[in-house]
Protein backbone atom coordinates (compact mmCIF):
# COMPACT_ATOMS: atom_id res chain seq x y z
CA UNK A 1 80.94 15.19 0.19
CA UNK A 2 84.40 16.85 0.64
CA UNK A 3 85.09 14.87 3.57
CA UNK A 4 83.41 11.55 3.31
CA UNK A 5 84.89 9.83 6.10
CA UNK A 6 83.41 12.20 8.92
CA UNK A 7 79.96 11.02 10.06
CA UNK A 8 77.17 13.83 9.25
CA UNK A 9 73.85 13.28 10.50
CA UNK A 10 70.71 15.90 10.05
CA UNK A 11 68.01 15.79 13.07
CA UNK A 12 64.84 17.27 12.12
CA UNK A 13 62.05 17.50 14.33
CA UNK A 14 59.06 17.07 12.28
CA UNK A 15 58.25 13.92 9.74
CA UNK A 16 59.47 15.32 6.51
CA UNK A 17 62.10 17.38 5.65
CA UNK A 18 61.12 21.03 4.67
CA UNK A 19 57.86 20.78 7.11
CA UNK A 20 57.20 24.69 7.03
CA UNK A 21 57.79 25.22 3.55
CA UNK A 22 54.90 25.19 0.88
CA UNK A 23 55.91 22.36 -1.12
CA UNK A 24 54.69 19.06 -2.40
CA UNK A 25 55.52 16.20 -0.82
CA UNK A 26 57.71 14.34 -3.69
CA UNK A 27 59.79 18.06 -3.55
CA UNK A 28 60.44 17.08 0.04
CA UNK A 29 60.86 13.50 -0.44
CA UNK A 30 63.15 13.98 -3.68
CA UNK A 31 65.10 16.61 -0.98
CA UNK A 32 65.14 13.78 1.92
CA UNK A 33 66.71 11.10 -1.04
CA UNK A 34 69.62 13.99 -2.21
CA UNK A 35 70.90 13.99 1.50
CA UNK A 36 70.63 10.34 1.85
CA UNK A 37 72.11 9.77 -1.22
CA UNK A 38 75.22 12.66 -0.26
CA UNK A 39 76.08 9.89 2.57
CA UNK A 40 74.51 11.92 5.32
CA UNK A 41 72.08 9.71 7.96
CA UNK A 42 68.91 11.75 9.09
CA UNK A 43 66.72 11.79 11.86
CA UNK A 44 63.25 12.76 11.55
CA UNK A 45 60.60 13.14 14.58
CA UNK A 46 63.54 13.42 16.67
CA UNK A 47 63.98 16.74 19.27
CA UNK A 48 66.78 17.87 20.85
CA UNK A 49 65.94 19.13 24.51
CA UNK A 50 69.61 19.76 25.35
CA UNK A 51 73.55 19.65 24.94
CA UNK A 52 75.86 19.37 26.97
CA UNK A 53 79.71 19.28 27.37
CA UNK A 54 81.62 16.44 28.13
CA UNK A 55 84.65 14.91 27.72
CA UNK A 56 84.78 11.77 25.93
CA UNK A 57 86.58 8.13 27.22
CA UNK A 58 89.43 9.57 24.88
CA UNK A 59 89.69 12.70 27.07
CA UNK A 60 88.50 15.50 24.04
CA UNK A 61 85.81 17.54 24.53
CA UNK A 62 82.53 16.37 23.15
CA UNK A 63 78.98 17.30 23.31
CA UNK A 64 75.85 14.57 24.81
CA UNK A 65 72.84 15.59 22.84
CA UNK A 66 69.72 14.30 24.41
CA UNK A 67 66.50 14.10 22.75
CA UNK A 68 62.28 14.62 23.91
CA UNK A 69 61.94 10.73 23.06
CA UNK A 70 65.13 9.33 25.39
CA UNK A 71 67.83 9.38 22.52
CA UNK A 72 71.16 10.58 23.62
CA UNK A 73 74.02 10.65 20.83
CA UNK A 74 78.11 11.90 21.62
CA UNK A 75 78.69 14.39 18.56
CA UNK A 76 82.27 16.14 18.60
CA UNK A 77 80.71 19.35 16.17
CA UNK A 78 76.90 20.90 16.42
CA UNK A 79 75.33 23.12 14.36
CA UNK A 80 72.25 24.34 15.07
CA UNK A 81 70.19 25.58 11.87
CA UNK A 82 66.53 26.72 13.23
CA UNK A 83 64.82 29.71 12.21
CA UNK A 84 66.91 32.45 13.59
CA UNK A 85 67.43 36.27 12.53
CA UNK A 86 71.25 35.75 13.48
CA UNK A 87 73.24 33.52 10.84
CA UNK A 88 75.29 30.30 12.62
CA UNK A 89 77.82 30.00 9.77
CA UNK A 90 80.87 31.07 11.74
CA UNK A 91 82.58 27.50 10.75
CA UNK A 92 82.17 28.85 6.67
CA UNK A 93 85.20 30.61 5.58
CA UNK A 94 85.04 34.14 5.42
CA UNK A 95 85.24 34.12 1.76
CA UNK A 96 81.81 32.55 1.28
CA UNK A 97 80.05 35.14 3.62
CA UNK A 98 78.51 38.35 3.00
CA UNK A 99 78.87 41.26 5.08
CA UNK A 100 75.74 39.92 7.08
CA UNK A 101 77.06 37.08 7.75
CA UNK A 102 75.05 35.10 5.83
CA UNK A 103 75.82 32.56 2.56
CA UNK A 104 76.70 34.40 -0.63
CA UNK A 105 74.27 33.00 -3.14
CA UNK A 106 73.44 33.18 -6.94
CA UNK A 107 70.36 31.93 -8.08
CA UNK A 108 69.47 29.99 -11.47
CA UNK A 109 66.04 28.84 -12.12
CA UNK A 110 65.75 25.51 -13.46
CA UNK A 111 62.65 24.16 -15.39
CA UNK A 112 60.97 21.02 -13.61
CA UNK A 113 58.40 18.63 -13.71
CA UNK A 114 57.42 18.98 -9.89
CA UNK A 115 57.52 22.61 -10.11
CA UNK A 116 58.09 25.39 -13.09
CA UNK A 117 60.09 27.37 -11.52
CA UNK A 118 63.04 25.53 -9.14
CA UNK A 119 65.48 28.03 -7.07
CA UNK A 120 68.83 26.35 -6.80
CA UNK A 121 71.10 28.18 -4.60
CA UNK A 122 74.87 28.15 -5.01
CA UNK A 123 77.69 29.32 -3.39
CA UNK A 124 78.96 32.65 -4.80
């Protein structure tokens, strides 16, 4: 949203959006329409096997991301965000980050219709 004219996309490898998380399906759907609407495309069912570096026709470095199902994209950035115990936010700046590494974040509950208790998360 702060830089609308670079190209975001989200590939996630299962059907819906939030697949391990306990949740109702119109929290994930409602959380699949937020991106969408943010301008970013997504990719569902789609699996990324590999990267790797090339350069691009323009001579810059750029990553080939090929997928299980014989999808290859060129991205210039990639971020990988699966379940890992070390934190990948090294492109944040340092004033968002704890100690850990991880996201500084203050939570507010928010009363819902979908759920009673909502956790929004926001940068500290």
């Amino acid at each position: 949203m702060l830089r609308p004219h670079i190209k975001v996309v989200l590939i996630h490898s299962h059907s819906k959006l939030l697949s391990a998380e306990p949740l109702p399906d119109e929290v994930k759907d409602c959380a699949l329409n937020l991106i969408i609407d943010a301008g970013v495309d997504v990719l569902l069912d789609c699996r990324m096997e590999r990267s790797t570096e090339r350069i691009g026709d323009d001579g810059v470095k750029c990553l080939e991301l090929n997928f299980a199902n014989g999808r290859t994209m060129i991205a210039s950035h990639l971020i990988m965000a699966v379940s890992r115990s070390v934190p990948s936010t090294e492109f944040l700046p340092p004033a968002v980050l704890g100690a850990d590494g991880y996201v500084k974040i203050r939570p507010r509950c928010v009363d819902s219709p979908l759920s009673r208790a909502w956790l929004w998360l926001t940068l500290a």
